[in-house]
Protein backbone atom coordinates (compact mmCIF):
# COMPACT_ATOMS: atom_id res chain seq x y z
CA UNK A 1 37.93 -13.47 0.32
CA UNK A 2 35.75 -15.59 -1.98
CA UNK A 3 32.36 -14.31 -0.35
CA UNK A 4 33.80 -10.68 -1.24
CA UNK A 5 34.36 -11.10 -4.64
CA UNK A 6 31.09 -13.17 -5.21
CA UNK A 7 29.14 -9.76 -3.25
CA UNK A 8 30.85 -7.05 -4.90
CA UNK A 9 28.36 -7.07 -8.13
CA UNK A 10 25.62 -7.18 -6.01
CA UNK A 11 27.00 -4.42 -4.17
CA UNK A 12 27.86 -2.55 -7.53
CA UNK A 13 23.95 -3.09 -8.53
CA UNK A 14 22.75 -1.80 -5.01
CA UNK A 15 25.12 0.97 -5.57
CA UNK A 16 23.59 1.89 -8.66
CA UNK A 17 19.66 1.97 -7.63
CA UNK A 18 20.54 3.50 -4.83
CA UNK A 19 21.65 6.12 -6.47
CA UNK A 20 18.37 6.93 -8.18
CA UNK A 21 16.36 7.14 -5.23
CA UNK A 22 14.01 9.67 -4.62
CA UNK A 23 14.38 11.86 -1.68
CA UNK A 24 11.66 14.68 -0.94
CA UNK A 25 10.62 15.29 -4.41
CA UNK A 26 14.01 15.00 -5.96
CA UNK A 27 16.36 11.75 -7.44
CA UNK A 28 20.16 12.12 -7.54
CA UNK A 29 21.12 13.12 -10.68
CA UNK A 30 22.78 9.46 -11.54
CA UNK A 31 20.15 9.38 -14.29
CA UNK A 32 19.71 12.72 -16.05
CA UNK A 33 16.27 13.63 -17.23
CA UNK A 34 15.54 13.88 -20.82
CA UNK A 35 15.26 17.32 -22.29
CA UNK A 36 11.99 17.55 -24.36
CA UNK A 37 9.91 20.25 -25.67
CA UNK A 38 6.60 21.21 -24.96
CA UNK A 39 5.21 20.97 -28.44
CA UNK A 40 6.06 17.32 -28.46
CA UNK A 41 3.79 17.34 -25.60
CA UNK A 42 1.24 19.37 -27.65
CA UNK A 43 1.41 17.10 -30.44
CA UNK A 44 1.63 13.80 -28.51
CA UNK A 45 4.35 12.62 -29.53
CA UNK A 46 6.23 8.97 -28.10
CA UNK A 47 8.91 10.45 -25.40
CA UNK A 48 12.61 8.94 -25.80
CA UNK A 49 11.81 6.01 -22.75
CA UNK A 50 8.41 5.76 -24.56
CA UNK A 51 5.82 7.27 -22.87
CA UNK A 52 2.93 9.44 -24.44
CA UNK A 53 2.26 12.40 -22.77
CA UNK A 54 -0.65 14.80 -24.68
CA UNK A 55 -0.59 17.85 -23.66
CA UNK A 56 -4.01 20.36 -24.15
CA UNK A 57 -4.03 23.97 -23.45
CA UNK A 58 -7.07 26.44 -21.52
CA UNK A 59 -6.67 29.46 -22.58
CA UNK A 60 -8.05 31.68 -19.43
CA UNK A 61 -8.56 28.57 -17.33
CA UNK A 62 -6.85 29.93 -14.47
CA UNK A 63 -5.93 33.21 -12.39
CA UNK A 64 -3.66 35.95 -14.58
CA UNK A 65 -0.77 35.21 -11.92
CA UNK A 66 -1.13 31.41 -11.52
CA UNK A 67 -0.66 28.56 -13.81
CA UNK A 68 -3.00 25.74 -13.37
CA UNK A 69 -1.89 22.34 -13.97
CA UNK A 70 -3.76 19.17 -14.43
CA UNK A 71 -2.60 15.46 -14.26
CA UNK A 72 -4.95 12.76 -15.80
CA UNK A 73 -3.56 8.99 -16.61
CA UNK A 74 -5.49 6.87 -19.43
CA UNK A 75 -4.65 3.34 -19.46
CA UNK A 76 -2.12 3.30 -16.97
CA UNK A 77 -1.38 2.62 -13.59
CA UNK A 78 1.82 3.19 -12.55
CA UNK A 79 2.87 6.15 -10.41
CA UNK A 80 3.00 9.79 -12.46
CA UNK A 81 3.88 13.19 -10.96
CA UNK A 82 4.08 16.62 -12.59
CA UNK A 83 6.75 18.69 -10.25
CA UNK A 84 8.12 22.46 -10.90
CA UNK A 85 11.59 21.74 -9.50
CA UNK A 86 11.27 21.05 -5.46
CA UNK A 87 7.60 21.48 -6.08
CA UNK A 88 5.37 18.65 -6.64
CA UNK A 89 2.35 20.11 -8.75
CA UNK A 90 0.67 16.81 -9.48
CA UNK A 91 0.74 13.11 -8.33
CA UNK A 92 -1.52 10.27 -10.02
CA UNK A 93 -1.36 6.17 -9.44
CA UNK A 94 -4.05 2.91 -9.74
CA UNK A 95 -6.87 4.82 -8.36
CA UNK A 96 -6.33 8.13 -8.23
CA UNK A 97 -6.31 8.44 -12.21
CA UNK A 98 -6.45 12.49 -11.82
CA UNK A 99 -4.64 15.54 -9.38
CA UNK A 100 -4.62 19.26 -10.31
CA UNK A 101 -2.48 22.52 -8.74
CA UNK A 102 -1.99 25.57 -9.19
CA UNK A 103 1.66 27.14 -9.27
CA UNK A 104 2.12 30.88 -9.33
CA UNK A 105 3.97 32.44 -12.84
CA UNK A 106 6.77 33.51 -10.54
CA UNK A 107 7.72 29.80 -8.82
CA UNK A 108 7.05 28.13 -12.02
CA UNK A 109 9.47 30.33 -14.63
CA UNK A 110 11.99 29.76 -11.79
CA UNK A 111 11.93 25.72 -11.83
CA UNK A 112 10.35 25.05 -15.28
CA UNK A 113 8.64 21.69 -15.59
CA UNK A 114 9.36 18.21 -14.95
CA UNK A 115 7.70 14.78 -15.21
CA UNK A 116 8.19 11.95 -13.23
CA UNK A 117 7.09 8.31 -13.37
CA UNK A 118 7.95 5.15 -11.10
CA UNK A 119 10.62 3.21 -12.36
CA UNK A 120 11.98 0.11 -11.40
CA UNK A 121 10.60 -1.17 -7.68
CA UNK A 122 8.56 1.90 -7.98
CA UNK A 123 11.94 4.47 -7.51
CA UNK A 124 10.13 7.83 -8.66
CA UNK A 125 12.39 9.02 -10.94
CA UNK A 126 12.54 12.77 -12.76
CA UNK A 127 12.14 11.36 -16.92
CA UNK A 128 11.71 14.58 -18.90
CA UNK A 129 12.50 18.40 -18.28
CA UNK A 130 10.52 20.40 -20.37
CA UNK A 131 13.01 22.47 -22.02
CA UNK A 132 10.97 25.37 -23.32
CA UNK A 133 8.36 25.53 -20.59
CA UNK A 134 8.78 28.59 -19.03
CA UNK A 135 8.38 30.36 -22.54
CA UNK A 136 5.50 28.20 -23.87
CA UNK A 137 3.54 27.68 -20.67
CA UNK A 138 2.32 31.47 -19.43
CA UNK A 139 -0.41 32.59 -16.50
CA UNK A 140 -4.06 32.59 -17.21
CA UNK A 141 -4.01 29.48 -18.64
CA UNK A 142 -4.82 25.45 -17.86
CA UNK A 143 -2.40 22.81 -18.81
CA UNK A 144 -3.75 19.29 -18.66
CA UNK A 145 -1.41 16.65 -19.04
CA UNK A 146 -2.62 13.23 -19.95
CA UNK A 147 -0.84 10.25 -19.41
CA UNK A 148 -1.29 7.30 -21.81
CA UNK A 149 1.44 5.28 -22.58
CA UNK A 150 4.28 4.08 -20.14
């Protein structure tokens, strides 16, 4: 009974992780993803788990019924992904400091945007929905997301 009771927080901490791991594009929703706008993107702004993501904008830098979106990380490592629901856009890690897709208008105002980042032993987990994306993001244009703080 004693080896039971010494387990169970162990088990409780398993439990926990587990239930952030990612499975085809997607983590269980035991850690909700921040709602942000895009203009704090725009602006640069420090994200609530303290990332810096800087968002720049292409006006015409892509097809009138596609959405182009690019993934660039500056000064860190760690894994990064750029998904539009089940859709992973972008994916970016050591390397591999860049990735770019293009989503059409139709798929994208349907899922909105998400970013991702490795958390803790590397779980990819969905940090930020961008609340406002569908309205601020439109076809035509190039998004490029840069990545510089973690």
């Amino acid at each position: 009974m004693r080896s039971i009771v010494k387990r169970l927080p162990v088990v409780a901490l398993m439990t926990a992780m587990i239930g952030s791991v990612q499975v085809v594009g997607h983590t269980s929703t035991a850690m909700a993803a921040e709602g942000i706008n895009f203009q704090q993107l725009l602006n640069g702004e420090r994200l609530p788990d303290g990332d810096v993501v800087q968002a720049t904008v292409l006006p015409g830098g892509a097809a009138p019924g596609q959405i182009s979106i690019q993934l660039k990380l500056s000064g860190v490592t760690w894994w990064k992904g750029i998904q539009t629901g089940p859709i992973v856009l972008c994916q970016a890690q050591d390397n591999q400091q860049s990735s770019s897709a293009q989503v059409s208008v139709s798929d994208f105002n349907a899922h909105g945007l998400q970013l991702w980042k490795a958390k803790t032993f590397g779980v990819h987990t969905e940090m930020y929905n961008v609340v406002d994306a569908t309205e601020k993001m439109s076809g035509g244009n190039a998004y490029i997301f840069i990545w510089t703080k973690d």
